[in-house]
Protein backbone atom coordinates (compact mmCIF):
# COMPACT_ATOMS: atom_id res chain seq x y z
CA UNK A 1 -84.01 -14.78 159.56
CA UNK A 2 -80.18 -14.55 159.97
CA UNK A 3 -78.00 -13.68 157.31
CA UNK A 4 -76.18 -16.91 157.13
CA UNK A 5 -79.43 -18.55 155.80
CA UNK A 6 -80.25 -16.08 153.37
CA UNK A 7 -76.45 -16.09 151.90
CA UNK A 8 -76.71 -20.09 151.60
CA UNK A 9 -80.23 -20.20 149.88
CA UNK A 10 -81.21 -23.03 152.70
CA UNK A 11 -84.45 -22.49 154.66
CA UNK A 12 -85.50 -23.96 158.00
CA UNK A 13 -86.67 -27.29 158.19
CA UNK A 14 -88.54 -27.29 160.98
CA UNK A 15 -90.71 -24.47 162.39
CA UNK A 16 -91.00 -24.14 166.26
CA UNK A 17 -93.67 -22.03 167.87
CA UNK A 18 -91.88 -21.67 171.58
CA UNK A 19 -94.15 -20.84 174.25
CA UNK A 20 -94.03 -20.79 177.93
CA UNK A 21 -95.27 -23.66 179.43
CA UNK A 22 -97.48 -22.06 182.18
CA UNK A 23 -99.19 -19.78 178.69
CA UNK A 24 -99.64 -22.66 176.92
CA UNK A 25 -101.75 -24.27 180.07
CA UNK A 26 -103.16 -21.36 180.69
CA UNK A 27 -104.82 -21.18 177.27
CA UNK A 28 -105.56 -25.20 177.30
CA UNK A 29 -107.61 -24.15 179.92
CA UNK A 30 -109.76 -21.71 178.11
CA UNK A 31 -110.42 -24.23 175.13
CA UNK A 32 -113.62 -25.79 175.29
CA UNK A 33 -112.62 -29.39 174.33
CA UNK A 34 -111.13 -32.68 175.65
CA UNK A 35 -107.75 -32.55 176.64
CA UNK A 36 -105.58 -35.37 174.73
CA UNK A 37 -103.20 -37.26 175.83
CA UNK A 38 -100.29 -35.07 175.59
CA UNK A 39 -101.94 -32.43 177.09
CA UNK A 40 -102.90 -34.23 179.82
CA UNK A 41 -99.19 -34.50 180.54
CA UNK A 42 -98.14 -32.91 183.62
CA UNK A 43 -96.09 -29.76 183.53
CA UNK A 44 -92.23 -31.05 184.02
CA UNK A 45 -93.27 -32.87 181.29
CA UNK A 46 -94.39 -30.03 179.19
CA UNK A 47 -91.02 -28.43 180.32
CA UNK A 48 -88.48 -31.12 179.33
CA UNK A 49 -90.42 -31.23 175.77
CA UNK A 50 -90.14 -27.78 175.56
CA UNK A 51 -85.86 -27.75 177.09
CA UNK A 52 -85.13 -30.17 174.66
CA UNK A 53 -86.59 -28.78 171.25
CA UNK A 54 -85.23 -25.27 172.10
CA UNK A 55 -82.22 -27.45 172.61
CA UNK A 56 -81.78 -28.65 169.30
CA UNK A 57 -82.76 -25.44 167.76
CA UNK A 58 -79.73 -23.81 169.61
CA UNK A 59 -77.79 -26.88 168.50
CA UNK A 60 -78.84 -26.34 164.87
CA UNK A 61 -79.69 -22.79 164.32
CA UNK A 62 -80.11 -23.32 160.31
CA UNK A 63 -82.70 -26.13 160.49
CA UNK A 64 -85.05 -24.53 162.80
CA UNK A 65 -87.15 -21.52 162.60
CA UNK A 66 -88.17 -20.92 166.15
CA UNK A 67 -90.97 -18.31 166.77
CA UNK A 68 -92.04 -16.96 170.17
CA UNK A 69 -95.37 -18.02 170.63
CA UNK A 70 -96.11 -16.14 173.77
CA UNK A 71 -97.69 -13.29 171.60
CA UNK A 72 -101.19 -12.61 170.41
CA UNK A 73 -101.82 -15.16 167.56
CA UNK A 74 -102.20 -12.40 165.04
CA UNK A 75 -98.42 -11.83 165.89
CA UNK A 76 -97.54 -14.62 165.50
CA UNK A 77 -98.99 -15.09 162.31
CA UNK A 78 -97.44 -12.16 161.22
CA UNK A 79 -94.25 -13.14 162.25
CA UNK A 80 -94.42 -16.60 161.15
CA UNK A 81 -95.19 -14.97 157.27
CA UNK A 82 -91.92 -12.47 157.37
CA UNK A 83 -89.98 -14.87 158.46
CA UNK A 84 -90.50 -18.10 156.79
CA UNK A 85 -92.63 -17.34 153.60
CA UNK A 86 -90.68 -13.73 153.10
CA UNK A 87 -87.69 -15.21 152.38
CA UNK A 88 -89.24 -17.93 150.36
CA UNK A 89 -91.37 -15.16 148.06
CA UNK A 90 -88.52 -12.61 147.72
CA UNK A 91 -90.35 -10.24 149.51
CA UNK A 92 -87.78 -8.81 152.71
């Protein structure tokens, strides 16, 4: 969490687990369930969904938390605690 957001008090208001488009298939593909319709979707779609949110994050750094989702999901986990419910707890 940047510094500007802990001086202010404000906290992000949307959290955005960022992931690679070709990981994210890859693990759709080792679900076993139905596919919705989103991720049905074919990949430039995946990839203009995924341009435009980091978009707006870069737009609007202090509303959005984004977390790189390309890591093990016990990273990301961990990751996702330090930096949103750290701040929120007191605990740095």
């Amino acid at each position: 969490l940047d510094e500007a957001r802990r001086l202010d008090g404000r906290h992000p208001e949307v959290r955005l687990l960022d992931c690679d488009v070709d990981v994210a298939f890859s693990r759709l593909l080792g679900r076993n369930s139905n596919r919705d319709r989103m991720e049905q979707e074919k990949r430039s779609f995946h990839l203009r969904v995924r341009d435009g949110y980091l978009e707006l994050a870069r737009s609007e750094p202090l509303r959005f938390l984004v977390l790189d989702a390309n890591q093990a999901l016990e990273q990301v986990v961990a990751d996702f605690h330090e930096l949103f419910w750290g701040p929120l707890i007191g605990s740095d």
